[in-house]
C-alpha atoms as a PDB file:
ATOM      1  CA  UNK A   1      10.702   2.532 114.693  1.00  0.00           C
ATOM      2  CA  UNK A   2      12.850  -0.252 113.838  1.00  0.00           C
ATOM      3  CA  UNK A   3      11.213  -2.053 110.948  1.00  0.00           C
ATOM      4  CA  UNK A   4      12.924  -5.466 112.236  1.00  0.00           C
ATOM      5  CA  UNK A   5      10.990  -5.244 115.613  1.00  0.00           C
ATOM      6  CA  UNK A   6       7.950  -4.239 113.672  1.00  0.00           C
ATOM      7  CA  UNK A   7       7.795  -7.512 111.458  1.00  0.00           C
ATOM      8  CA  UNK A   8       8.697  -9.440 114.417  1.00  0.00           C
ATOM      9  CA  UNK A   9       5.562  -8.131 116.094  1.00  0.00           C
ATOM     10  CA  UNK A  10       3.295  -8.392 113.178  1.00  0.00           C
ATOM     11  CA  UNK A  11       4.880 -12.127 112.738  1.00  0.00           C
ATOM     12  CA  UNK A  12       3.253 -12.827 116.003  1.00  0.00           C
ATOM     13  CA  UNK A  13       0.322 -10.808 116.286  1.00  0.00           C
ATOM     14  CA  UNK A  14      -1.508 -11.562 112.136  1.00  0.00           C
ATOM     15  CA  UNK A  15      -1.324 -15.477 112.980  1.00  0.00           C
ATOM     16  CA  UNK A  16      -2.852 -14.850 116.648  1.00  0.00           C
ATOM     17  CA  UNK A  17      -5.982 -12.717 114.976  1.00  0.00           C
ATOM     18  CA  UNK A  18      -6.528 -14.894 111.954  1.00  0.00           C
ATOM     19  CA  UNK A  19      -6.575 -18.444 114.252  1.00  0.00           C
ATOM     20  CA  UNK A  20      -9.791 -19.884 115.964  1.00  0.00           C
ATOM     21  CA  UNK A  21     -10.094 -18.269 119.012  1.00  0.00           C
ATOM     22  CA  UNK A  22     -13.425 -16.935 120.992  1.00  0.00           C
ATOM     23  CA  UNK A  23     -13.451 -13.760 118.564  1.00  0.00           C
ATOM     24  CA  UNK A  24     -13.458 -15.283 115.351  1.00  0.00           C
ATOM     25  CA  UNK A  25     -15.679 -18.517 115.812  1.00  0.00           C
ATOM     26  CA  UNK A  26     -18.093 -16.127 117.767  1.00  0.00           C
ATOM     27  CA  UNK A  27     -18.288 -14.116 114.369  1.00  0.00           C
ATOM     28  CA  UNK A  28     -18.196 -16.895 112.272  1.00  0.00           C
ATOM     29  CA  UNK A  29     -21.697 -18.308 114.311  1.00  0.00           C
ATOM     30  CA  UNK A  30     -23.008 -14.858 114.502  1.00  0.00           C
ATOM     31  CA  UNK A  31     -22.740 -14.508 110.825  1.00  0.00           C
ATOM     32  CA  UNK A  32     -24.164 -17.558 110.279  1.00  0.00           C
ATOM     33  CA  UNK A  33     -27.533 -17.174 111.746  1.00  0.00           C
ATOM     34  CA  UNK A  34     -27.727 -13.086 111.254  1.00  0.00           C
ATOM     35  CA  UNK A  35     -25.645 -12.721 108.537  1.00  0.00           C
ATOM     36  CA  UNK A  36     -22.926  -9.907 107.894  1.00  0.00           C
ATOM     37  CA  UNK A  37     -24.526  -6.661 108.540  1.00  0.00           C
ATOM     38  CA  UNK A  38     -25.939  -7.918 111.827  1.00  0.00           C
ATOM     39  CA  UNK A  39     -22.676  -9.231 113.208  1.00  0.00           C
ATOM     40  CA  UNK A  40     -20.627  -5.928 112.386  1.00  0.00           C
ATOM     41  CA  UNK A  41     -22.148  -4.381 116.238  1.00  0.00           C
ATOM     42  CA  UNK A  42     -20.574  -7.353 117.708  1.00  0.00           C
ATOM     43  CA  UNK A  43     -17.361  -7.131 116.034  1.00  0.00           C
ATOM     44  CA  UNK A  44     -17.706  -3.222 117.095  1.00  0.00           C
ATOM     45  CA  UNK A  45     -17.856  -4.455 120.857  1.00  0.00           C
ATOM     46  CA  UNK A  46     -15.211  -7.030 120.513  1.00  0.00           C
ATOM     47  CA  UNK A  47     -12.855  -3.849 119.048  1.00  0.00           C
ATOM     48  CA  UNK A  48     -13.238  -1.397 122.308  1.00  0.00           C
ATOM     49  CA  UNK A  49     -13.115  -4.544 124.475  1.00  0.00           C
ATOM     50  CA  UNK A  50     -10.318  -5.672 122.897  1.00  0.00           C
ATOM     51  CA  UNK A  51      -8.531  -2.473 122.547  1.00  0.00           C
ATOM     52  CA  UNK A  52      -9.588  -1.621 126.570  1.00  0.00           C
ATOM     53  CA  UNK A  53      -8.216  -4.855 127.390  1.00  0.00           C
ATOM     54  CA  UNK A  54      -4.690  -4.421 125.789  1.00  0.00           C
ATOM     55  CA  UNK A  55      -4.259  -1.207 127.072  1.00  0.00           C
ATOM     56  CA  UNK A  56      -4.848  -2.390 130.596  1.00  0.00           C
ATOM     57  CA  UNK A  57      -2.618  -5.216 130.317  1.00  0.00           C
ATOM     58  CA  UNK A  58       0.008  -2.980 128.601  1.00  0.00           C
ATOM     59  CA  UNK A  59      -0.115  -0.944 132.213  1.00  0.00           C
ATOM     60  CA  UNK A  60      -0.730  -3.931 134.396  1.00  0.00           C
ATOM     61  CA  UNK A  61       1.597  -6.804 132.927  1.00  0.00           C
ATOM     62  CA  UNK A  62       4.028  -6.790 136.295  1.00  0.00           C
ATOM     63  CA  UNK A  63       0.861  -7.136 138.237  1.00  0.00           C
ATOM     64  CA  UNK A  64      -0.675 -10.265 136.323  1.00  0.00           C
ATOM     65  CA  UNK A  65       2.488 -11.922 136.224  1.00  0.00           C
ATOM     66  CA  UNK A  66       2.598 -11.761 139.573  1.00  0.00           C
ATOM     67  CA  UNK A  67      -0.734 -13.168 140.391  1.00  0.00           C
ATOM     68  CA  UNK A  68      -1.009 -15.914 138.299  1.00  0.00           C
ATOM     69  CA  UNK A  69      -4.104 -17.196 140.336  1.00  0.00           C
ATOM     70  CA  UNK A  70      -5.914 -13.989 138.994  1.00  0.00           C
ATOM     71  CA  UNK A  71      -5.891 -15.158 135.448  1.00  0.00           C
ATOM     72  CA  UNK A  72      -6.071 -18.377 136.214  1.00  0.00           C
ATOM     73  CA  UNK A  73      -9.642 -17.279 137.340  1.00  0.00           C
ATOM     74  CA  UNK A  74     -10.215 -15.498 134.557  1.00  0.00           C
ATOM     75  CA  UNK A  75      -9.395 -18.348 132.399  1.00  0.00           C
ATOM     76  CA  UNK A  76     -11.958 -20.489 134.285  1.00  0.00           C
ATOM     77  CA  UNK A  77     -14.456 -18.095 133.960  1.00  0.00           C
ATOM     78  CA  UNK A  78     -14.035 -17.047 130.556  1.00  0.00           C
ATOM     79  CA  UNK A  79     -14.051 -20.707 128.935  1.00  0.00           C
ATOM     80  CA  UNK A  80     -17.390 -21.232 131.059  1.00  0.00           C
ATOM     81  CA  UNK A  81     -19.103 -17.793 129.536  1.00  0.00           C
ATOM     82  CA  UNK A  82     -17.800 -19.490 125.952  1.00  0.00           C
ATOM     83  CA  UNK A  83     -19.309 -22.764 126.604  1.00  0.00           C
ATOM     84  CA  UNK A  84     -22.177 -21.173 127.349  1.00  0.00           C
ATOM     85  CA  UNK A  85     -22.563 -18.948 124.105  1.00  0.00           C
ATOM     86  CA  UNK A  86     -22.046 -22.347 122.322  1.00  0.00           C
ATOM     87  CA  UNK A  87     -24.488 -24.098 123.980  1.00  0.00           C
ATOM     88  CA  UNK A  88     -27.237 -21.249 123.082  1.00  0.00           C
ATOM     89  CA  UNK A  89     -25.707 -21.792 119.574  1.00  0.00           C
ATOM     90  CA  UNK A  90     -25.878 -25.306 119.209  1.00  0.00           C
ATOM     91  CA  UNK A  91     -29.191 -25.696 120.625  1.00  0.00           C
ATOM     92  CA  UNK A  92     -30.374 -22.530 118.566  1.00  0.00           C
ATOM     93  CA  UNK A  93     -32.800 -23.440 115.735  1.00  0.00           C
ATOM     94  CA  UNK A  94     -33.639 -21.501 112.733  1.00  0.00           C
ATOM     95  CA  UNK A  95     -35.570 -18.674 114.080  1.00  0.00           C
ATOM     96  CA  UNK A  96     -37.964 -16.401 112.652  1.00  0.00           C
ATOM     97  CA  UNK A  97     -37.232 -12.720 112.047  1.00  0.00           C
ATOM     98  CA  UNK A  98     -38.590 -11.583 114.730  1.00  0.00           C
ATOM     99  CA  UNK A  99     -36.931 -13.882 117.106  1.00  0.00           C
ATOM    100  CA  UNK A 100     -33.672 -12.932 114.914  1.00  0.00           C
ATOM    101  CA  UNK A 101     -33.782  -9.500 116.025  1.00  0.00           C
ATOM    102  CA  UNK A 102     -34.321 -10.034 119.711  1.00  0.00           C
ATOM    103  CA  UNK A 103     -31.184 -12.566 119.706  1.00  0.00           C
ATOM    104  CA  UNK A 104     -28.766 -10.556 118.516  1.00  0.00           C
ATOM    105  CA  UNK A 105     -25.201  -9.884 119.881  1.00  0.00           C
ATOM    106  CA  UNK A 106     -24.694  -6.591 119.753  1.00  0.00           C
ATOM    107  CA  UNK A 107     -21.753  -3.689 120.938  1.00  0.00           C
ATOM    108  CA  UNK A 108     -22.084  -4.306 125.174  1.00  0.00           C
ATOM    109  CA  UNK A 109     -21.618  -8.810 124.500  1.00  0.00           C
ATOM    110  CA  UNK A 110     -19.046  -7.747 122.231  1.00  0.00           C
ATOM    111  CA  UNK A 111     -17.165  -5.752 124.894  1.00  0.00           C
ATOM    112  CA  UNK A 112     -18.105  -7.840 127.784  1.00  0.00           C
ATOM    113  CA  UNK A 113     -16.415 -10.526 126.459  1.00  0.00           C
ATOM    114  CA  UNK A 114     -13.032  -9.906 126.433  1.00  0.00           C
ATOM    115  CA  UNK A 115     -13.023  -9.500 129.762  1.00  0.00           C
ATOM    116  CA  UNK A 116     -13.255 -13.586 129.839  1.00  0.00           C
ATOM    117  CA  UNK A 117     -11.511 -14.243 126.785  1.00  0.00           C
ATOM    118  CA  UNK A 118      -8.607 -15.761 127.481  1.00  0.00           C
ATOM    119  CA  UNK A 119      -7.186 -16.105 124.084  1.00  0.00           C
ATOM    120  CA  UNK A 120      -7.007 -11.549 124.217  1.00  0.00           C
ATOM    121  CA  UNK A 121      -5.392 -11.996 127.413  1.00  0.00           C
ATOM    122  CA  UNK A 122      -2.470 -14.631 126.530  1.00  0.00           C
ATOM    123  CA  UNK A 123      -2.592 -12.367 123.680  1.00  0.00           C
ATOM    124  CA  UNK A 124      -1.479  -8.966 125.222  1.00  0.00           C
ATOM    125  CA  UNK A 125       0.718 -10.645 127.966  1.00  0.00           C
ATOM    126  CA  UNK A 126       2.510 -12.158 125.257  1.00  0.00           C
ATOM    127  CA  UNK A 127       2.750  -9.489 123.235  1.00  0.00           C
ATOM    128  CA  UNK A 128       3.261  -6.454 125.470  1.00  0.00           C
ATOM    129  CA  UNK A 129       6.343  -9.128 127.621  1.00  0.00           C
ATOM    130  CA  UNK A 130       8.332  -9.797 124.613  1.00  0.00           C
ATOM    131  CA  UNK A 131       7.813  -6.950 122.362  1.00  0.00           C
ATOM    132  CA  UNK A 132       6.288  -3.705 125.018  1.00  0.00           C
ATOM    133  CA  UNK A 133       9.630  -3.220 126.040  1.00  0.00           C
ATOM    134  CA  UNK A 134      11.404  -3.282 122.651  1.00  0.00           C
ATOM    135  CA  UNK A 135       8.900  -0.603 121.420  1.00  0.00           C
ATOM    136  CA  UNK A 136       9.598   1.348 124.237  1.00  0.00           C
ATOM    137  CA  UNK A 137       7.799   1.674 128.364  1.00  0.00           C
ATOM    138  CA  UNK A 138       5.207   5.148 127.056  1.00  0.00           C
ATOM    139  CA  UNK A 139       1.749   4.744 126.611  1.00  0.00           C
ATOM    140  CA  UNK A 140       2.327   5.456 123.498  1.00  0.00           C
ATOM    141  CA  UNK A 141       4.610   2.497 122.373  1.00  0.00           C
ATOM    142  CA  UNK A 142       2.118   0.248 124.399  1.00  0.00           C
ATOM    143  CA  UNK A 143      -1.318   1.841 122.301  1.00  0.00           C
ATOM    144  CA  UNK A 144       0.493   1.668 119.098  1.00  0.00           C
ATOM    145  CA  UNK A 145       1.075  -2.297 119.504  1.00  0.00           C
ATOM    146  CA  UNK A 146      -2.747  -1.888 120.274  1.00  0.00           C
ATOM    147  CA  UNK A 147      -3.056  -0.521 117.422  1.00  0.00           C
ATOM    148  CA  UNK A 148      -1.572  -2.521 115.461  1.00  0.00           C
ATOM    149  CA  UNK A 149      -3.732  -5.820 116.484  1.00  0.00           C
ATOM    150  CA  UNK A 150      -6.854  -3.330 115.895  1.00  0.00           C
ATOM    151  CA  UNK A 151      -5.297  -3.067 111.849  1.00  0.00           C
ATOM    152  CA  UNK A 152      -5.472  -6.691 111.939  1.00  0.00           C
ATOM    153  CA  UNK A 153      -7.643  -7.608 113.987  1.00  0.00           C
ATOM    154  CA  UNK A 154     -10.459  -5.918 112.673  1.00  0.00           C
ATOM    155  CA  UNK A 155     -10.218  -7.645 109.281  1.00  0.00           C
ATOM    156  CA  UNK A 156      -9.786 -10.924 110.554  1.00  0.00           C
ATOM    157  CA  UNK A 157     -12.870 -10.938 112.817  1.00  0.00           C
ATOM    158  CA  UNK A 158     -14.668  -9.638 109.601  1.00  0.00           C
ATOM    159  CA  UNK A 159     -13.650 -12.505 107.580  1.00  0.00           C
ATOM    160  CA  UNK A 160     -14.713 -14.978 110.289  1.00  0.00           C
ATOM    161  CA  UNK A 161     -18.017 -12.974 110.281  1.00  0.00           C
ATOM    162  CA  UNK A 162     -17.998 -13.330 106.580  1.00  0.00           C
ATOM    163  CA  UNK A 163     -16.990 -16.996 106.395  1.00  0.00           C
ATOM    164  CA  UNK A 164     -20.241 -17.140 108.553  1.00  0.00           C
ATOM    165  CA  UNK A 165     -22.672 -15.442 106.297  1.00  0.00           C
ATOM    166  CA  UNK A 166     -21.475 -17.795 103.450  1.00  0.00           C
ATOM    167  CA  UNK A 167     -21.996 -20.842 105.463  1.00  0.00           C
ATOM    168  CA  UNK A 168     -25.800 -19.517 105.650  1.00  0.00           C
ATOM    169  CA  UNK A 169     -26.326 -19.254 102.299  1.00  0.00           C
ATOM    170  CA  UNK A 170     -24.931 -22.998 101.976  1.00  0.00           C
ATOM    171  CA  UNK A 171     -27.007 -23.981 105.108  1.00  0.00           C
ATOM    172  CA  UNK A 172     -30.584 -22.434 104.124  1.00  0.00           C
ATOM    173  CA  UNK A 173     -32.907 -25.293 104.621  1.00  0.00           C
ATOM    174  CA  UNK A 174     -34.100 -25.703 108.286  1.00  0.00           C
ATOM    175  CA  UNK A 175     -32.496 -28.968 109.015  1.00  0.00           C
ATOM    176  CA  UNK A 176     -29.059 -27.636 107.084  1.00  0.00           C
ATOM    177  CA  UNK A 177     -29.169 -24.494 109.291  1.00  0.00           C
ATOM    178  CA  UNK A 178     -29.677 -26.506 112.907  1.00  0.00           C
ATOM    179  CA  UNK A 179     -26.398 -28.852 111.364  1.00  0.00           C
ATOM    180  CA  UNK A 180     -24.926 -25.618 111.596  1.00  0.00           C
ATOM    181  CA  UNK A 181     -26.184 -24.006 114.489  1.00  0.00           C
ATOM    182  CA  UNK A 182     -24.784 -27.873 116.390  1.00  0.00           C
ATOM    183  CA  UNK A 183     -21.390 -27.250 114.052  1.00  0.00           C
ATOM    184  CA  UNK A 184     -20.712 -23.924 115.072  1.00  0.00           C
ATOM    185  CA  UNK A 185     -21.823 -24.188 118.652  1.00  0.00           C
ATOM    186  CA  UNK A 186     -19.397 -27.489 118.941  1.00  0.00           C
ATOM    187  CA  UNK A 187     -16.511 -25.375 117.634  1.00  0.00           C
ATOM    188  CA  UNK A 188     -17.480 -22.504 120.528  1.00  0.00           C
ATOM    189  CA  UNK A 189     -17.399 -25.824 123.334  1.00  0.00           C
ATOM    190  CA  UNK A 190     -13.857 -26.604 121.476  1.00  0.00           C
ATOM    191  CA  UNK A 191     -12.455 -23.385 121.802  1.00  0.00           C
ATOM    192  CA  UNK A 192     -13.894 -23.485 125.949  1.00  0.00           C
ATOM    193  CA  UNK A 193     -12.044 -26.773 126.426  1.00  0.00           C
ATOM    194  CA  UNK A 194      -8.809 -25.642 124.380  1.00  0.00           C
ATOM    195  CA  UNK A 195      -8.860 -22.534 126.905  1.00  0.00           C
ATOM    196  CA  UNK A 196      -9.359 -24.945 130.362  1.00  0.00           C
ATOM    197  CA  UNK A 197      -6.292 -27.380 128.963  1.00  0.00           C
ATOM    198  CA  UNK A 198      -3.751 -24.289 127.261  1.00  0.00           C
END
């Protein structure tokens, strides 16, 4: 491989992992009211979603450029799920453990979600248009550029997760931690309106 076309890819695809998006601030929330540990099954999810969903578009980009009304829907329907995760979250108070457990994003939310997220998708279209073809039309040169977001992406939906956790330990009074819960879920409604006007 080229090592040019490799840091032009990896130019485009660190900033696009590390930068709010649905992902991250969905970690960073998680983390916040679970902590770390309890946010890695999400962050499991959003890796085969993710991963699922770049593959597909990798095979399928002729197809969604040529119905733009089928992402369009998915845009619309994927800020609307991601308003309505930061609604829960900003009208979320500080539970008890036992509530903790039961509201939990886990491995299937994870997944689910990047079906809606239109963030992955303007991802991968971006991605696998300007740089699939450089790297070559196999499977294989499409799941490497896959892989490659996984290398990154993995870490930086950690760190958001982290960032999170952190935040909890600043926000540990009840009143703190429902100024939190309102911050957090206003950043999710942010990133839902971002997505509608993009």
């Amino acid at each position: 491989m080229d090592s040019d076309l490799l840091i032009a890819a990896l130019v485009f695809i660190v900033p696009m992992c590390f930068t709010p998006g649905p992902n991250n601030i969905l970690c960073a929330a998680h983390g916040s009211q679970y902590g770390f540990r309890n946010t890695l099954p999400l962050i499991m999810g959003m890796a085969i979603g993710w991963s699922t969903l770049g593959l597909f578009v990798g095979g399928a980009t002729v197809f969604i450029e040529k119905n733009q009304s089928f992402f369009d829907l998915l845009t619309y329907v994927g800020a609307g799920y991601i308003a309505y995760l930061g609604y829960k979250v900003w009208k979320s108070s500080p539970l008890s453990d036992d509530e903790k457990e039961s509201s939990r994003l886990g491995i299937k939310t994870g997944s689910i979600i990047q079906i809606v997220n239109g963030k992955a998708w303007i991802h991968f279209l971006v991605l696998m248009t300007q740089f699939g073809h450089l790297f070559g039309a196999t499977f294989a040169a499409k799941a490497m550029l896959v892989l490659l977001n996984l290398i990154f992406g993995l870490p930086a939906v950690m760190s958001w997760a982290a960032f999170g956790t952190q935040l909890r330990k600043l926000f540990s009074t009840p009143k703190s931690a429902k100024l939190l819960n309102r911050i957090m879920g206003s950043s999710l409604l942010a990133v839902a309106i971002w997505i509608v006007l993009a």
